[in-house]
PDB file of N, CA and C in Angstrom:
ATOM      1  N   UNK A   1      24.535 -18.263   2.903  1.00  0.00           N
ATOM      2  CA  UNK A   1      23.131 -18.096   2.599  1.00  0.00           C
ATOM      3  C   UNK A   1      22.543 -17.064   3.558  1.00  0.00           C
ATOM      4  N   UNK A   2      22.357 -16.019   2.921  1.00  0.00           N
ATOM      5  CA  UNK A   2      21.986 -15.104   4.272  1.00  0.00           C
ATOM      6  C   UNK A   2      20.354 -15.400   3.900  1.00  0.00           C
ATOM      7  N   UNK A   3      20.300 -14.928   5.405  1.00  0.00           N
ATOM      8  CA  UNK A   3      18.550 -15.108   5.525  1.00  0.00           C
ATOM      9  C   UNK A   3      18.226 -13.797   6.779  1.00  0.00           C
ATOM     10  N   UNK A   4      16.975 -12.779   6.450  1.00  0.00           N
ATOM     11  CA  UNK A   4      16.714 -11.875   6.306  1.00  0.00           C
ATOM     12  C   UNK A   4      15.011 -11.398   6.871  1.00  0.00           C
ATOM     13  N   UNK A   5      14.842 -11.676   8.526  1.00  0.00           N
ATOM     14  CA  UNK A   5      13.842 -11.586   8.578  1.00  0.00           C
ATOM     15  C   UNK A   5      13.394 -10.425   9.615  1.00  0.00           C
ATOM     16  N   UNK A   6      11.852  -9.795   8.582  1.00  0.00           N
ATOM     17  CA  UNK A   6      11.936  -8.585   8.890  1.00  0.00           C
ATOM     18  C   UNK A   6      10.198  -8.623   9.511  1.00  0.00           C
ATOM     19  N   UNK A   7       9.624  -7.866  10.639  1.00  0.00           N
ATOM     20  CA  UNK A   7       8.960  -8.223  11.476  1.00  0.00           C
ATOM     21  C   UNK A   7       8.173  -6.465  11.237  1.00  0.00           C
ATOM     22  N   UNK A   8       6.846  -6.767  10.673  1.00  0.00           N
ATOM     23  CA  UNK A   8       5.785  -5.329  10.962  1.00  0.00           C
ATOM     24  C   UNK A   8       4.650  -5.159  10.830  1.00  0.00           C
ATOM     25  N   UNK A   9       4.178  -4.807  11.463  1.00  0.00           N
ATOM     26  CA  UNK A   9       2.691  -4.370  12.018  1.00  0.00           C
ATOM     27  C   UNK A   9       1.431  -4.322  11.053  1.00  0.00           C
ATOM     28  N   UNK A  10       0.654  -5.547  11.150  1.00  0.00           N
ATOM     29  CA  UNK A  10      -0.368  -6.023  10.312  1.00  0.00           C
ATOM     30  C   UNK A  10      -1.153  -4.875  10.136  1.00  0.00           C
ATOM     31  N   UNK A  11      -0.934  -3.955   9.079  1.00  0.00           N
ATOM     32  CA  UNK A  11      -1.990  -2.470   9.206  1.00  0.00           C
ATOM     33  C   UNK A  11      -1.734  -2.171   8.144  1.00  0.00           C
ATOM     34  N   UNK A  12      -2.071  -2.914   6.430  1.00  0.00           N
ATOM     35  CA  UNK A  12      -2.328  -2.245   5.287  1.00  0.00           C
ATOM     36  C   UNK A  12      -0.808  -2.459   4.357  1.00  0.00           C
ATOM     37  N   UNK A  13      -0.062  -3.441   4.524  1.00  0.00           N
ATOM     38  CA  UNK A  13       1.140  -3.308   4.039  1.00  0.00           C
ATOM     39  C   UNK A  13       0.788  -4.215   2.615  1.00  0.00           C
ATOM     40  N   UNK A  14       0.912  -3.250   1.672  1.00  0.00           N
ATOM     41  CA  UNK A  14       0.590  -4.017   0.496  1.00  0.00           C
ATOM     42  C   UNK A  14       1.685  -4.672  -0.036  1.00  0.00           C
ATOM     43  N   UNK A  15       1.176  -5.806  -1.118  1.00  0.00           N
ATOM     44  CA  UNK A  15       1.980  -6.870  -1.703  1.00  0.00           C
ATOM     45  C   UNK A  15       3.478  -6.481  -2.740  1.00  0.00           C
ATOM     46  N   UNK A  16       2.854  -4.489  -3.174  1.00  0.00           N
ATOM     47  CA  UNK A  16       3.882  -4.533  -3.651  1.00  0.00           C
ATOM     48  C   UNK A  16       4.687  -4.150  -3.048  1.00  0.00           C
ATOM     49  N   UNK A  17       4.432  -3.629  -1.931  1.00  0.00           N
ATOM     50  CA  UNK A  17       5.225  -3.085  -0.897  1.00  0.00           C
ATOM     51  C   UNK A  17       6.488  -3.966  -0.495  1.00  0.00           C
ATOM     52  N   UNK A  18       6.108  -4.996  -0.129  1.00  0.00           N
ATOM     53  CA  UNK A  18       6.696  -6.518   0.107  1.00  0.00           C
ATOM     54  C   UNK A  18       7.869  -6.725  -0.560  1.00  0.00           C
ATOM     55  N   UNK A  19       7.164  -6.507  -2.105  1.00  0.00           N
ATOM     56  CA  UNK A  19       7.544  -6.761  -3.413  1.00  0.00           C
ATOM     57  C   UNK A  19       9.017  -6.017  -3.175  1.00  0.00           C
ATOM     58  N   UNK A  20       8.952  -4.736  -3.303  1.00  0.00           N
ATOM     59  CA  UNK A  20       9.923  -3.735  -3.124  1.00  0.00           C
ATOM     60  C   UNK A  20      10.862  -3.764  -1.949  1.00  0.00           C
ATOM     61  N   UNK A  21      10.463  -4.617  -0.983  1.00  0.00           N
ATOM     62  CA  UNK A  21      11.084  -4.754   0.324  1.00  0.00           C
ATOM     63  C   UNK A  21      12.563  -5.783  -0.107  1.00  0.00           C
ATOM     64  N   UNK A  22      11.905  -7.330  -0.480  1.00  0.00           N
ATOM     65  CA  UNK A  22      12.334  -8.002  -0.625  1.00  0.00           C
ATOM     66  C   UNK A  22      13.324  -7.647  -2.065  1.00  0.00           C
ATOM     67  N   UNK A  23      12.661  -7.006  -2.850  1.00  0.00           N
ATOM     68  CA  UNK A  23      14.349  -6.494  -4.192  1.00  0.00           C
ATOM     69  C   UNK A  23      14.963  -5.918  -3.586  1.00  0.00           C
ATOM     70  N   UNK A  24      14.871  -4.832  -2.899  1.00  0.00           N
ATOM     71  CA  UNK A  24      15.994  -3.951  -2.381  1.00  0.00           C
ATOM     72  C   UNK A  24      16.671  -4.401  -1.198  1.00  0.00           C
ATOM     73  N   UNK A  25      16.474  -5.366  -0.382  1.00  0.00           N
ATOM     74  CA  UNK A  25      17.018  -5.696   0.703  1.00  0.00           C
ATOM     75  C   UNK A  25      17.890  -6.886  -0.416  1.00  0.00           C
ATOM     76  N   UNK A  26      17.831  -7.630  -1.160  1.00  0.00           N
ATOM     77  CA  UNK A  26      18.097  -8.895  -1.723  1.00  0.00           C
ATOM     78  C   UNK A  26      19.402  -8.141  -2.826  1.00  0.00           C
ATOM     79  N   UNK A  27      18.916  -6.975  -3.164  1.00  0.00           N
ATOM     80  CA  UNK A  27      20.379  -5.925  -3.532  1.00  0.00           C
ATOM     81  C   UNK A  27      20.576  -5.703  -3.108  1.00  0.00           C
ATOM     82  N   UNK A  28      21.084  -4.844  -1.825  1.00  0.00           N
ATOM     83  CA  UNK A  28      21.786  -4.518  -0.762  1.00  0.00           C
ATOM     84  C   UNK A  28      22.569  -5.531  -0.788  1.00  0.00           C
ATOM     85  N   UNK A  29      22.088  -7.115  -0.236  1.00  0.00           N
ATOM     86  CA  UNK A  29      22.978  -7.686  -0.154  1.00  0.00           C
ATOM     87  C   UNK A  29      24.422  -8.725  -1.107  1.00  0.00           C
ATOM     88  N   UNK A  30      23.524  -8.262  -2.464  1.00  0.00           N
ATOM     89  CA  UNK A  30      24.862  -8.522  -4.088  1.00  0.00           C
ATOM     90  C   UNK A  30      25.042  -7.228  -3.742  1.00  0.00           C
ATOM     91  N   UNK A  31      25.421  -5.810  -3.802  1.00  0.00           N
ATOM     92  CA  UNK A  31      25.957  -5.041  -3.800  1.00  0.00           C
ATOM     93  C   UNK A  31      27.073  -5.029  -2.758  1.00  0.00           C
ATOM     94  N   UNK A  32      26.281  -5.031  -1.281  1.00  0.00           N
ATOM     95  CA  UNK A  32      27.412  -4.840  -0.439  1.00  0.00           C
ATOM     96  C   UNK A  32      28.303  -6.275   0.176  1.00  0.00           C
ATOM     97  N   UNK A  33      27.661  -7.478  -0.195  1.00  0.00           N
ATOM     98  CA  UNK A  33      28.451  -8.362   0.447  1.00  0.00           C
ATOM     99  C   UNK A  33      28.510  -9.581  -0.774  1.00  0.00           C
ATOM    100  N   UNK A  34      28.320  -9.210  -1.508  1.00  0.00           N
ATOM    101  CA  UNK A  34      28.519 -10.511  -2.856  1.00  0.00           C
ATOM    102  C   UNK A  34      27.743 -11.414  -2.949  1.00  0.00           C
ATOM    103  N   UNK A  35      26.358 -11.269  -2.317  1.00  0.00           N
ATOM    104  CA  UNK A  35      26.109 -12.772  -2.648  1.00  0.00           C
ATOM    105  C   UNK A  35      24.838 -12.760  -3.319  1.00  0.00           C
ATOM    106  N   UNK A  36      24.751 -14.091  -3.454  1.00  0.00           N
ATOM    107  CA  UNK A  36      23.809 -14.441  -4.665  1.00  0.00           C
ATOM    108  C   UNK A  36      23.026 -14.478  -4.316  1.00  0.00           C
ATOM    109  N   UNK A  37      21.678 -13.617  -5.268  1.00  0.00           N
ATOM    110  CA  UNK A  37      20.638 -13.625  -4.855  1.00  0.00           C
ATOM    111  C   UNK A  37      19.770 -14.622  -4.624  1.00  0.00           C
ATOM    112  N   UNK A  38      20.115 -15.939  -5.756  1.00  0.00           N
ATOM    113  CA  UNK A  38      19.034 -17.141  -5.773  1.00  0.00           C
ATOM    114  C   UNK A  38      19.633 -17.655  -3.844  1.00  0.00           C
ATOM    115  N   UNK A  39      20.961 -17.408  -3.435  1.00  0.00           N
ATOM    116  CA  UNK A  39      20.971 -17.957  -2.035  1.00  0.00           C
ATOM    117  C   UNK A  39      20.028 -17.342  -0.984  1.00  0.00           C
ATOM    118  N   UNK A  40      19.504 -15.950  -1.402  1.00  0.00           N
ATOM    119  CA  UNK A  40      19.311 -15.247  -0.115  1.00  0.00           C
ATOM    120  C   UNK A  40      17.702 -15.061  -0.310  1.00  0.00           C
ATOM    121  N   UNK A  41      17.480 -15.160   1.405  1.00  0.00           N
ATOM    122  CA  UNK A  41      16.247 -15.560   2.002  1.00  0.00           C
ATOM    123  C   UNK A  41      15.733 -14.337   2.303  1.00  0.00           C
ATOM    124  N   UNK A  42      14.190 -14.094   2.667  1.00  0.00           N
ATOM    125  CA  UNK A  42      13.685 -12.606   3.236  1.00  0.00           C
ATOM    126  C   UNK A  42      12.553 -13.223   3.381  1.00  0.00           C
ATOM    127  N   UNK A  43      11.852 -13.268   4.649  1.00  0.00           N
ATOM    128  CA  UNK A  43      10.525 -13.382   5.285  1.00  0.00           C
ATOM    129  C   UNK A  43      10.186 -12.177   5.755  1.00  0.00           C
ATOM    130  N   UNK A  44       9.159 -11.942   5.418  1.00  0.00           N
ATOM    131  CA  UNK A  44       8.527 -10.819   5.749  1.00  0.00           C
ATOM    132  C   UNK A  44       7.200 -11.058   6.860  1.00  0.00           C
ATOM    133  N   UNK A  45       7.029 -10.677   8.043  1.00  0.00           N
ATOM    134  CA  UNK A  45       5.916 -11.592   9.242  1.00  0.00           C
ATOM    135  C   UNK A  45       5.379 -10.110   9.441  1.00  0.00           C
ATOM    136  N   UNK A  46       4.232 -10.553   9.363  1.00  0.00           N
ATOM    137  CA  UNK A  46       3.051  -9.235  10.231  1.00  0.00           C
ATOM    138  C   UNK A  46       1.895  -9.734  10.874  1.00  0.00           C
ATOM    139  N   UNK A  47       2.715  -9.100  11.961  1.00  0.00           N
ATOM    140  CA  UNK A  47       2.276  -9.045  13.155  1.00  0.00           C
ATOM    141  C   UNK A  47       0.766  -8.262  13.649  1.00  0.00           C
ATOM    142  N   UNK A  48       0.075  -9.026  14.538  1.00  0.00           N
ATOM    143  CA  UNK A  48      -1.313  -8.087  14.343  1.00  0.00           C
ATOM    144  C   UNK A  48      -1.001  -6.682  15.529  1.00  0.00           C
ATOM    145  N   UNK A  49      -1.882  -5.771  15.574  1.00  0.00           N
ATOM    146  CA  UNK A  49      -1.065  -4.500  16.332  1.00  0.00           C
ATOM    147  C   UNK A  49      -1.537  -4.909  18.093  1.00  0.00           C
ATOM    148  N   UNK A  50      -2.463  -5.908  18.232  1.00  0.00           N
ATOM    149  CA  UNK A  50      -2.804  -6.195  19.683  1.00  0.00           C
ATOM    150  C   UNK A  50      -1.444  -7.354  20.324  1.00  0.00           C
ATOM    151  N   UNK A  51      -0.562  -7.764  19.015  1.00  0.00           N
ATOM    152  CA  UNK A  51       0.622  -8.702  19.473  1.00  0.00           C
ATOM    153  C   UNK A  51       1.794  -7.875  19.512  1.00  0.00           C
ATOM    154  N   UNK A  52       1.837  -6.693  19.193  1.00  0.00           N
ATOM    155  CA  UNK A  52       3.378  -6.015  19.278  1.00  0.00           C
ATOM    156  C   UNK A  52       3.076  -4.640  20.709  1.00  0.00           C
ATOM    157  N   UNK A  53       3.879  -4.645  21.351  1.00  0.00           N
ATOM    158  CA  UNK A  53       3.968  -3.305  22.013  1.00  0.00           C
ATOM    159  C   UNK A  53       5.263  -2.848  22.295  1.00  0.00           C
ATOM    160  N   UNK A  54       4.687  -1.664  22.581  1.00  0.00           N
ATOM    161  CA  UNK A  54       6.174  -0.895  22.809  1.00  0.00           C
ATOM    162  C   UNK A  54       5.604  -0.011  23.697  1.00  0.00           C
ATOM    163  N   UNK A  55       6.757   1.003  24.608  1.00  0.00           N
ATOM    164  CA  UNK A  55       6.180   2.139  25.563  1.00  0.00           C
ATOM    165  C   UNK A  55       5.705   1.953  26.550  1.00  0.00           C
ATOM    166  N   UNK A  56       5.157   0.515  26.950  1.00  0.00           N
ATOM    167  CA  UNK A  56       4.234  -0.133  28.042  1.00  0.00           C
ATOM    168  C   UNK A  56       2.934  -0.252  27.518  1.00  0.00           C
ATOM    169  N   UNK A  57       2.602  -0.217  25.704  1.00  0.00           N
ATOM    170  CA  UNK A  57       1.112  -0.687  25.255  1.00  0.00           C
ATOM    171  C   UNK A  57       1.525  -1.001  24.398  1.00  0.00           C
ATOM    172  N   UNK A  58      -0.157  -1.640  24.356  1.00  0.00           N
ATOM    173  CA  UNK A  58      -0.132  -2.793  22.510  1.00  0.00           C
ATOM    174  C   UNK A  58      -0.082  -1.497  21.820  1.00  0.00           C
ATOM    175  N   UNK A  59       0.261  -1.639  20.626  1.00  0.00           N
ATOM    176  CA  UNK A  59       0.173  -0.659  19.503  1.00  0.00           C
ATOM    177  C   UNK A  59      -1.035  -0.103  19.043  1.00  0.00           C
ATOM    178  N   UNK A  60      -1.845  -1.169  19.480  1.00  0.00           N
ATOM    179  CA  UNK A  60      -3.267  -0.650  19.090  1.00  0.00           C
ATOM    180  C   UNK A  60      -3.741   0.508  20.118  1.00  0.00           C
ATOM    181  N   UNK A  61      -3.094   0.261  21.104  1.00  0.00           N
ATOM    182  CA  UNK A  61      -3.733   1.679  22.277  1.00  0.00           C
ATOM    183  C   UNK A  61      -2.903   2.529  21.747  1.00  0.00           C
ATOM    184  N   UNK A  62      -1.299   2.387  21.718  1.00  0.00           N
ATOM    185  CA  UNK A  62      -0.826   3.759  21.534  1.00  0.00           C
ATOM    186  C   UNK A  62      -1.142   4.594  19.857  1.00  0.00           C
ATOM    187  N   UNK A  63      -1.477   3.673  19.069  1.00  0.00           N
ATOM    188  CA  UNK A  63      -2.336   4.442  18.025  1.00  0.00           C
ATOM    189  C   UNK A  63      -3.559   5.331  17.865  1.00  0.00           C
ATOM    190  N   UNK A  64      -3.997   4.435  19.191  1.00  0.00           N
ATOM    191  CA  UNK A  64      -5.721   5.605  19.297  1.00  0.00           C
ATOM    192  C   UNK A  64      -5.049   7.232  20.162  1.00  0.00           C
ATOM    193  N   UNK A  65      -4.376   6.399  20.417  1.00  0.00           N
ATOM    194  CA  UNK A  65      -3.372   8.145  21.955  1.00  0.00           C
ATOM    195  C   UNK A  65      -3.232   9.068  20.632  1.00  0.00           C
ATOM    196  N   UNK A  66      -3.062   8.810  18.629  1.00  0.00           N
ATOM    197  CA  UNK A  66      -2.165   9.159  18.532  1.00  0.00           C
ATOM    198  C   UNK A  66      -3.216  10.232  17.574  1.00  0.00           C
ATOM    199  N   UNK A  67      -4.297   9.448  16.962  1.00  0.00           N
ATOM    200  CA  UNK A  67      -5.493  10.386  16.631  1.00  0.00           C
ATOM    201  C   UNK A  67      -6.508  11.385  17.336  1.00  0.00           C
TER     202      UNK A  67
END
């Protein structure tokens, strides 16, 4: 049962986006490793940008650096 969890930044990610995330990752895995799709799992978590950092800042600072 694979399970498939993918972690990104609460900033506009639409449903079909999701949508498209979760088919193509859920093929990938019947294509490259056989398994069945009704087994396989995909959570998708978003995160707000003041909870993720990278570089030594929240994302929300290094986004304003970036405009």
């Amino acid at each position: 049962m694979p399970y498939v969890n993918i972690k990104v930044t609460k900033d506009g990610v639409t449903r079909e986006q999701k949508t498209q995330i979760v088919r193509e990752i859920t093929d990938t895995l019947v294509r490259v490793l056989n398994k069945k799709p009704e087994h396989t799992h995909i959570v998708i978590d978003e995160v707000e940008t003041d909870n993720w950092g990278f570089a030594g800042m929240l994302t929300t600072e290094y986004r304003k650096q970036k405009t």
